[in-house]
Protein backbone atom coordinates (compact mmCIF):
# COMPACT_ATOMS: atom_id res chain seq x y z
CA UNK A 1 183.27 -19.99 32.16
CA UNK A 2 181.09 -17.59 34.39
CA UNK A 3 179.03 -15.14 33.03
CA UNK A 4 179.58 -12.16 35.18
CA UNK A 5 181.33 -8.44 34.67
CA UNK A 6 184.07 -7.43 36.62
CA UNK A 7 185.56 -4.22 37.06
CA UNK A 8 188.28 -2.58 38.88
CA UNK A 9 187.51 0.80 40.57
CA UNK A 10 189.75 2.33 43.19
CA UNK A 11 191.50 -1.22 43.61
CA UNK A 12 187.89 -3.05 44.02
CA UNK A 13 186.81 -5.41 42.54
CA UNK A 14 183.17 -5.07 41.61
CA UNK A 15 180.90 -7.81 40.85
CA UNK A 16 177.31 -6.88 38.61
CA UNK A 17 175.12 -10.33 38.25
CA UNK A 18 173.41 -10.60 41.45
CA UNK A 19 171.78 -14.14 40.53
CA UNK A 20 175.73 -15.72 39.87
CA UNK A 21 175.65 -19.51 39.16
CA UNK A 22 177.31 -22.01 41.41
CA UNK A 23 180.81 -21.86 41.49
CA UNK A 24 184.18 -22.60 43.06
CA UNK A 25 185.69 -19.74 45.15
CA UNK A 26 189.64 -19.33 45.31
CA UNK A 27 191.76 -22.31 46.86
CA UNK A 28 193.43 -21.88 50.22
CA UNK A 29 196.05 -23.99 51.58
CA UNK A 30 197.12 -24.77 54.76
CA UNK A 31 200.59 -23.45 56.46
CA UNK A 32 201.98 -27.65 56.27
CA UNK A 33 200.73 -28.07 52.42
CA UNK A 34 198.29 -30.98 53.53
CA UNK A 35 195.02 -29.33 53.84
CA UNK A 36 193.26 -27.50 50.92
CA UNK A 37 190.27 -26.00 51.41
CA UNK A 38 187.67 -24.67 48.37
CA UNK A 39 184.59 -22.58 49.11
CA UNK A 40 181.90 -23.93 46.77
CA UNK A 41 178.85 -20.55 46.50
CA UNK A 42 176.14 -22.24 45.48
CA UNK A 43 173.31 -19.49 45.36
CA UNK A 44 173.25 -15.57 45.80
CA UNK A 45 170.73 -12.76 45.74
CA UNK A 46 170.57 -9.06 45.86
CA UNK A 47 171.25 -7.14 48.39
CA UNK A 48 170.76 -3.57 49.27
CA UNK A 49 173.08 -1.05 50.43
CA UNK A 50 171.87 2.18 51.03
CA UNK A 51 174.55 4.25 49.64
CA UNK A 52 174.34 2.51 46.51
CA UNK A 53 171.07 2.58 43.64
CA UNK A 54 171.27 -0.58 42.89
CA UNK A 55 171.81 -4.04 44.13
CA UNK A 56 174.95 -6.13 44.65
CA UNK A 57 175.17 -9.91 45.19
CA UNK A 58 175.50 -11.18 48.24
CA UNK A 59 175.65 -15.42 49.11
CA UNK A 60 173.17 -17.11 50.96
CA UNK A 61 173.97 -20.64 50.65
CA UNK A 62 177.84 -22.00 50.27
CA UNK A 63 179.72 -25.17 51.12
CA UNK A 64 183.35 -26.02 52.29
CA UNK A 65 185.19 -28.85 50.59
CA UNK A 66 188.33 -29.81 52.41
CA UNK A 67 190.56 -32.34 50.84
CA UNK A 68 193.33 -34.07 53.21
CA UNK A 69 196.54 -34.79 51.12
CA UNK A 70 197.95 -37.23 53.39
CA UNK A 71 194.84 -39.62 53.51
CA UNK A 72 192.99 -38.94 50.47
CA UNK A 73 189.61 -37.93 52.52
CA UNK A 74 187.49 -35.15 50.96
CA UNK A 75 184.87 -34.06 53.53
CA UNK A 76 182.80 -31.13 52.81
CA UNK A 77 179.81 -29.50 55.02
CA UNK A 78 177.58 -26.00 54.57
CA UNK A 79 179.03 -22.92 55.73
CA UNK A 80 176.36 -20.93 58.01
CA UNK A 81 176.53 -17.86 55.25
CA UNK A 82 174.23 -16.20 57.66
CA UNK A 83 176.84 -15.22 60.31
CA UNK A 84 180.25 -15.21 58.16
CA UNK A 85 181.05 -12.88 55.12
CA UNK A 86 181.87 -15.33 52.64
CA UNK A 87 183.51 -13.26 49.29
CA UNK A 88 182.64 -13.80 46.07
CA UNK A 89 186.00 -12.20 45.17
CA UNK A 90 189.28 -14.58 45.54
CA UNK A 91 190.69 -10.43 46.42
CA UNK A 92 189.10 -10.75 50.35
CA UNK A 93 190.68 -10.39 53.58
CA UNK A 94 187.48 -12.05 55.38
CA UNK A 95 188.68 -15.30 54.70
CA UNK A 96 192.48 -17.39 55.33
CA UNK A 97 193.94 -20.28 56.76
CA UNK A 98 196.05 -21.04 59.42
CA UNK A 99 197.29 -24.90 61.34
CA UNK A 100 194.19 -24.69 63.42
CA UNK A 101 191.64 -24.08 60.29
CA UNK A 102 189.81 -21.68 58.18
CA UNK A 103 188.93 -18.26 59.39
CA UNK A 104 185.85 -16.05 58.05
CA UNK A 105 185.11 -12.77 59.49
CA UNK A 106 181.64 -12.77 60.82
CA UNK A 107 179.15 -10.34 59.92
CA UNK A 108 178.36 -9.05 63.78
CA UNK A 109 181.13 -7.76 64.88
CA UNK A 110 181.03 -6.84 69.13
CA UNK A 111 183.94 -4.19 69.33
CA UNK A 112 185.10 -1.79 66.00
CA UNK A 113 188.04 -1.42 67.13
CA UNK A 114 188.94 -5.17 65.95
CA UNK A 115 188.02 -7.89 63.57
CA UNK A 116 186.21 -11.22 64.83
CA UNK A 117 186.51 -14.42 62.82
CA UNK A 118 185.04 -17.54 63.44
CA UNK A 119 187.37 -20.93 62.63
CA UNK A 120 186.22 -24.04 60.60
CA UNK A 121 188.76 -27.02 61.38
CA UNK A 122 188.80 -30.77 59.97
CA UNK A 123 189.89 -33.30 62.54
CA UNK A 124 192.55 -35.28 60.59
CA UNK A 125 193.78 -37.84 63.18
C-alpha cells in the first residue's frame, strides 16, 4: 500500500507526498495484446511552481519494464525523466501506446500549437 493523499479537485487528481516511494505506474497494453508495458518511478522530489505555495512531486528517476507475451522476454531500461513528463497519476494523457511503441510527451515542446512525444519501442523479432 502507498502512503500518499489523493484528492480530486476540478477533475484533478492531486498528489501531496513529494518524497513518494518506488512504485509501479498504471499498465499499458499494446493495440495486438502482446506487449505490456509498466512504468516503474523509482525516486521523486519537489518541485516548484510558481503559482502554487507549496511543492508538488515531480520524478527524477523511472524505469520501463516491457514484457513480450509471445516469447516470455521481460526487458526493462531507464526512462530519460529529464526530457519526458512521466505521471505519477495512471489519469495522464502524456503517456499511451500504439504498434510502433510507447509515447511520452516531452517536456520542451517547439510549437504550442501541438503536442510532441517521443516513442520508446522493443524490437521483438
Amino acid at each position: 500500500m502507498i502512503n500518499q493523499i489523493q484528492e480530486i479537485q476540478n477533475g484533478y487528481q492531486k498528489v501531496s507526498q513529494i518524497d513518494q516511494p518506488p512504485r509501479f505506474g498504471d499498465v499499458f497494453v499494446s493495440p495486438d495484446g502482446n506487449l505490456i508495458h509498466r512504468i516503474l518511478i523509482e525516486e521523486t522530489r519537489g518541485k516548484k511552481v510558481e503559482t502554487l505555495d507549496h511543492d508538488i512531486p515531480e520524478v527524477v528517476k523511472a524505469s520501463l519494464v516491457v514484457f513480450d507475451k509471445s516469447s516470455g522476454l521481460l526487458t526493462n531500461f531507464d526512462l530519460p525523466a529529464e526530457e519526458i513528463d512521466i505521471p505519477l497519476s495512471t489519469q495522464s494523457r502524456s503517456v499511451f501506446v500504439s504498434s510502433v511503441g510507447i509515447h511520452f510527451e516531452t517536456k520542451e515542446q517547439e510549437n504550442e500549437d501541438r503536442l510532441d512525444f517521443r516513442v520508446f519501442g522493443v524490437n521483438t523479432s
